[in-house]
C-alpha atoms as a PDB file:
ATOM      1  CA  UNK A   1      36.185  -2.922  22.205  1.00  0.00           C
ATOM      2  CA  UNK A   2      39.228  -4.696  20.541  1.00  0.00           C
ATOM      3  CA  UNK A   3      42.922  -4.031  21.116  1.00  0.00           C
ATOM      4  CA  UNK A   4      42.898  -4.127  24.694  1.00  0.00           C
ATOM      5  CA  UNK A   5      45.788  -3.209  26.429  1.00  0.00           C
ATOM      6  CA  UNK A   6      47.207  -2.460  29.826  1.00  0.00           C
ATOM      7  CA  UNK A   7      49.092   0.770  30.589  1.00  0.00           C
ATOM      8  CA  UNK A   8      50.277   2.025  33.782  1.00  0.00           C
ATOM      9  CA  UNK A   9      51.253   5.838  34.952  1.00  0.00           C
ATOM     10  CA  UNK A  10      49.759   8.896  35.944  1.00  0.00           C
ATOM     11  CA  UNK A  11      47.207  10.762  34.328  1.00  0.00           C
ATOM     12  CA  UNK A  12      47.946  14.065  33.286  1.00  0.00           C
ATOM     13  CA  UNK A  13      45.970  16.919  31.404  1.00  0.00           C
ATOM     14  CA  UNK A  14      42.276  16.188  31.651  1.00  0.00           C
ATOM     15  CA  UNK A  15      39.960  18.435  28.963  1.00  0.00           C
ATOM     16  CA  UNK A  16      36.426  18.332  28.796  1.00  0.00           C
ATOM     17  CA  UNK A  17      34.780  17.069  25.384  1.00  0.00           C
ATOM     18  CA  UNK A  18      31.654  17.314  23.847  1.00  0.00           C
ATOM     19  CA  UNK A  19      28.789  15.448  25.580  1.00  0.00           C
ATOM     20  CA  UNK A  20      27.260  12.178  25.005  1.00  0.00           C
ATOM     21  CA  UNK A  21      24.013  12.253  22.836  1.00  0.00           C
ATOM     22  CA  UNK A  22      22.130  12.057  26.814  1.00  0.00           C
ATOM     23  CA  UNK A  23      24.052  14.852  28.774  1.00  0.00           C
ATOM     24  CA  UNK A  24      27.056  12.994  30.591  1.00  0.00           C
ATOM     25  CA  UNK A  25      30.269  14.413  30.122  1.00  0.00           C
ATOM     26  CA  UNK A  26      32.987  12.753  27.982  1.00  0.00           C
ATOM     27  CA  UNK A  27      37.079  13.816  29.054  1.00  0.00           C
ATOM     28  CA  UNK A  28      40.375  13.469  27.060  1.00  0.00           C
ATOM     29  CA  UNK A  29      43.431  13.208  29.225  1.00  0.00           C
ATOM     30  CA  UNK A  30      47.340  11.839  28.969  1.00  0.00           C
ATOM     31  CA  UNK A  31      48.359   8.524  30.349  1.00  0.00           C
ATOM     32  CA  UNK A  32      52.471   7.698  28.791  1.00  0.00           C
ATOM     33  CA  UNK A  33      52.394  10.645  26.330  1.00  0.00           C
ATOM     34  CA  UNK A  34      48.950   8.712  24.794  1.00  0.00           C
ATOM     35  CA  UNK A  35      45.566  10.475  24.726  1.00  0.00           C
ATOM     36  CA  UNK A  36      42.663   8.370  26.323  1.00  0.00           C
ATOM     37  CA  UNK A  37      39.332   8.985  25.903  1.00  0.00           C
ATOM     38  CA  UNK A  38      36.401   7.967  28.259  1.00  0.00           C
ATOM     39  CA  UNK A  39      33.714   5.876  27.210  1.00  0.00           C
ATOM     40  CA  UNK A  40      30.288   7.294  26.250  1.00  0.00           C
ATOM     41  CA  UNK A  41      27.579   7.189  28.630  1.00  0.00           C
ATOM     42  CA  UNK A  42      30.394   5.491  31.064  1.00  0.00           C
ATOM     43  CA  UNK A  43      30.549   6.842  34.805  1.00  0.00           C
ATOM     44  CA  UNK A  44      34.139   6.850  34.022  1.00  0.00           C
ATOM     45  CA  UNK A  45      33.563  10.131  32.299  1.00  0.00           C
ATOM     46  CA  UNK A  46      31.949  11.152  36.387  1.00  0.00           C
ATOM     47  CA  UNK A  47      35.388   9.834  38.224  1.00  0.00           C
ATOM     48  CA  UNK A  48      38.069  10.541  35.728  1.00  0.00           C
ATOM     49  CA  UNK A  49      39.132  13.342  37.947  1.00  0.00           C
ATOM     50  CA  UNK A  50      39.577  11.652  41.226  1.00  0.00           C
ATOM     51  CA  UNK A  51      42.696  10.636  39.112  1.00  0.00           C
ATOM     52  CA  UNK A  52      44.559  13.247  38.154  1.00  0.00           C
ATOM     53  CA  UNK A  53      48.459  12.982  38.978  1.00  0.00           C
ATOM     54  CA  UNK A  54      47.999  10.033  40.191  1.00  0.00           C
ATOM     55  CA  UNK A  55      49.819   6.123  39.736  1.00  0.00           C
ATOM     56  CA  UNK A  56      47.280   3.919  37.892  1.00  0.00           C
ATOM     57  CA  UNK A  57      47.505   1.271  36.006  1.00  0.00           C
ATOM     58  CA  UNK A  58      44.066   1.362  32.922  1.00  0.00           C
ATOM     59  CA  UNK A  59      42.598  -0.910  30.392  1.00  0.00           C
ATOM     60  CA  UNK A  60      42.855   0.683  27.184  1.00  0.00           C
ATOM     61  CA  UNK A  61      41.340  -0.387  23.556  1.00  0.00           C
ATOM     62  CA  UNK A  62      39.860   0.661  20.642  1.00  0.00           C
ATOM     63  CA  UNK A  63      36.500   1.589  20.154  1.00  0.00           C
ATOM     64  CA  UNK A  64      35.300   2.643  16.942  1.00  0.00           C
ATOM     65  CA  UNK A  65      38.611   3.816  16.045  1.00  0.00           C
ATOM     66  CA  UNK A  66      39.004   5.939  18.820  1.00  0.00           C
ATOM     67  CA  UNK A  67      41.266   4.848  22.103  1.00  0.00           C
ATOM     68  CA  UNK A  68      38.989   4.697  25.005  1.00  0.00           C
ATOM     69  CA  UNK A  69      39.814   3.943  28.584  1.00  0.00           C
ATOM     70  CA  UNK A  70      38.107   0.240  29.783  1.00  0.00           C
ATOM     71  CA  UNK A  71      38.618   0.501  33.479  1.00  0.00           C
ATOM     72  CA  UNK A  72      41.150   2.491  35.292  1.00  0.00           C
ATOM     73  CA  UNK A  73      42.836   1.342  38.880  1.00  0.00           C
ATOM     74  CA  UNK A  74      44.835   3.848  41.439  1.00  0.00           C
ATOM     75  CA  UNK A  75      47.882   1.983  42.585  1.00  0.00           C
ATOM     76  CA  UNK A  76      50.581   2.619  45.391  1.00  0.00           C
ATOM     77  CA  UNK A  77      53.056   5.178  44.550  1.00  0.00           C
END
């Protein structure tokens, strides 16, 4: 992953996306008007929800040309 970069805010409009090659579900959503991606085969793609409208602050880079969420951490409000 290159590019990494910190962003902080709430995450807003979660869609589902195809599958991974295995089964495990892969999610768009909106953090700072910028559309994340989770990771493939991540369990990021299981707990993206417990998110939603919620303050976080995420570690977001590029991977193969497409901007996928590194880790993501709730913080206070």
């Amino acid at each position: 992953m290159k590019n990494i970069e910190i962003h902080s805010g709430a995450i807003k409009d979660i869609k589902r996306v195809d599958t991974s090659y295995y089964g495990n579900p892969r999610y768009s959503f909106m953090i700072n008007d910028l559309k994340v991606y989770t990771p493939i085969d991540s369990l990021l793609g299981y707990s993206i929800h417990n998110y939603l409208n919620k303050k976080v602050v995420a570690r977001i880079g590029d991977h193969y040309n497409r901007v996928t969420l590194k880790s993501i951490k709730e913080v206070a409000a």
